[in-house]
Protein backbone atom coordinates (compact mmCIF):
# COMPACT_ATOMS: atom_id res chain seq x y z
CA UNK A 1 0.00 0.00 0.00
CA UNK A 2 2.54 1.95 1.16
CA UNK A 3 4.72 1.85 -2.89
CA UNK A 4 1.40 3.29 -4.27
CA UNK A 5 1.98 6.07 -6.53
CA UNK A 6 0.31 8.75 -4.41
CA UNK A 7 0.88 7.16 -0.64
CA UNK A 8 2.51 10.14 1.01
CA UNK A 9 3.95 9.42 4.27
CA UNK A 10 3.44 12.95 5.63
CA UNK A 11 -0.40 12.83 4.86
CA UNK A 12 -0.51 9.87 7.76
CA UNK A 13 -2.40 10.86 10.71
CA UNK A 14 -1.87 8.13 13.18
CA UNK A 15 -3.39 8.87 17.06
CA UNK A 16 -1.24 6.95 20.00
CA UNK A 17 -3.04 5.96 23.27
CA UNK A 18 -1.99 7.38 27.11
CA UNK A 19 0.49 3.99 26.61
CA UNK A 20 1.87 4.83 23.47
CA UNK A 21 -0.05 1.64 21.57
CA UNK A 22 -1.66 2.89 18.48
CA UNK A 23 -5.50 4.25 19.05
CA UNK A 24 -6.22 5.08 14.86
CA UNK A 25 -4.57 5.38 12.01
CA UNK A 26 -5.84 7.38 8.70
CA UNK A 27 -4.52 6.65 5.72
CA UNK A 28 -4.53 10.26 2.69
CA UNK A 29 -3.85 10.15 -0.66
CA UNK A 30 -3.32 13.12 -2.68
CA UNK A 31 -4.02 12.78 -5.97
CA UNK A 32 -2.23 16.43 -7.24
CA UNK A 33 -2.85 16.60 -10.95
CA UNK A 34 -6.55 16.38 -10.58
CA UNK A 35 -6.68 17.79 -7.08
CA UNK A 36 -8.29 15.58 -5.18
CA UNK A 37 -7.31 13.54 -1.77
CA UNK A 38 -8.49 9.80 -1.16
CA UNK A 39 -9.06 8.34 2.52
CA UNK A 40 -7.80 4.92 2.90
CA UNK A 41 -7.75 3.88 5.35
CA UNK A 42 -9.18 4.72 8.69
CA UNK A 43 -9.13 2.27 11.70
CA UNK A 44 -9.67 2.65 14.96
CA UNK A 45 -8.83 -0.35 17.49
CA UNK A 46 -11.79 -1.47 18.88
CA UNK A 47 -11.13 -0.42 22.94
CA UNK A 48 -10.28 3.24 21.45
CA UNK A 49 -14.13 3.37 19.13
CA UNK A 50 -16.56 6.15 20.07
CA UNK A 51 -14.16 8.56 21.35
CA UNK A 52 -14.08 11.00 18.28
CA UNK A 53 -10.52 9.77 17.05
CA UNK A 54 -11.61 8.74 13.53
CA UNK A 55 -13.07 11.90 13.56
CA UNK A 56 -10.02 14.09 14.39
CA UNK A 57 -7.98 11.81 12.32
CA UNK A 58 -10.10 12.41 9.42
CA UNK A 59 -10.05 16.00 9.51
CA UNK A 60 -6.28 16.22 10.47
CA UNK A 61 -5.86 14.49 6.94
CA UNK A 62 -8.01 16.92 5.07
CA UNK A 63 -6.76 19.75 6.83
CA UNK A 64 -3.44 18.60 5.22
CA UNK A 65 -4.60 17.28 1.68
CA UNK A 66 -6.18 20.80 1.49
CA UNK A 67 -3.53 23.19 2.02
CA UNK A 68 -1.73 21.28 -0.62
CA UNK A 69 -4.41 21.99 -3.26
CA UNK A 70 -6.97 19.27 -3.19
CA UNK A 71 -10.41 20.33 -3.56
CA UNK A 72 -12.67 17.62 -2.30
CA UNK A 73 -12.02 13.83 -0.81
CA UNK A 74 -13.83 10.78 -1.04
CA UNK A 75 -13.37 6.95 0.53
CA UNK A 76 -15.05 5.43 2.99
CA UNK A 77 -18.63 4.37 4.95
CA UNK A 78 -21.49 6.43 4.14
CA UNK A 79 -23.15 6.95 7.62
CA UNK A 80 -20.03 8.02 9.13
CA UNK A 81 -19.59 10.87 6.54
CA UNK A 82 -22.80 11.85 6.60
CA UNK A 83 -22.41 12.39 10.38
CA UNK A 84 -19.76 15.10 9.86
CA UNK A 85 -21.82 16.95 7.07
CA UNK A 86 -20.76 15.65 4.22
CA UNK A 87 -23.05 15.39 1.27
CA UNK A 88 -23.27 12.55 -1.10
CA UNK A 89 -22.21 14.25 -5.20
CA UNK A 90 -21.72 10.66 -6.20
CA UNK A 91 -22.11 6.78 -5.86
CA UNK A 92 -19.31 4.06 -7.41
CA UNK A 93 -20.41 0.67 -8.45
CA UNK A 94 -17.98 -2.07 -7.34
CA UNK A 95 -17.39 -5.34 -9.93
CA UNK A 96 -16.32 -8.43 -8.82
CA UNK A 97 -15.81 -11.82 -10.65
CA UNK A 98 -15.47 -15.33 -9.42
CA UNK A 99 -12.93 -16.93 -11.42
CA UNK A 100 -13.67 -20.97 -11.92
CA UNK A 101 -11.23 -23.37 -13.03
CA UNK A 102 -10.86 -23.23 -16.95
CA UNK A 103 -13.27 -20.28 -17.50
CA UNK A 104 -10.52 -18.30 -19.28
């Protein structure tokens, strides 16, 4: 994930608990050309959920994504954006095929 061609390291919002384990991680891409950054992913450990982590991670990302020029970000659950006022512009189908022996 990491060798992807717009993973930036610096984008990386990662939130430590009081004992230094890891609480969340989020995950921005930054997408420059067409300016626009790409959340993936976001994970909070389950003993650290419902705090508002996600949350702060989330915005720490766009906070960064924006000041270098992107314009908008998408990725992620519905109901959790929605929840922070974001607005729904557009829906993405996902394909999938099950490959069976000799079907090539």
């Amino acid at each position: 994930m990491q060798s992807g061609p717009h993973f930036r390291k610096d984008l990386t919002t990662v939130i430590k608990a009081p004992n230094g384990a890891y609480a969340c991680f989020a995950g921005m891409w930054l997408d420059e050309v067409n300016g626009y950054a790409y959340l993936e992913p976001l994970a909070t450990v389950p003993a650290y959920r419902r705090m508002g982590l996600a949350t702060v991670a989330l915005i720490e990302g766009m906070k960064k994504t924006q000041a270098l020029g992107a314009a908008y970000c998408f990725g992620g659950e519905r109901e959790f954006y929605t929840a922070l006022g974001f607005e729904t512009i557009c829906q993405r189908e996902r394909w999938t095929k099950t490959w069976r022996e000799g079907s090539l």
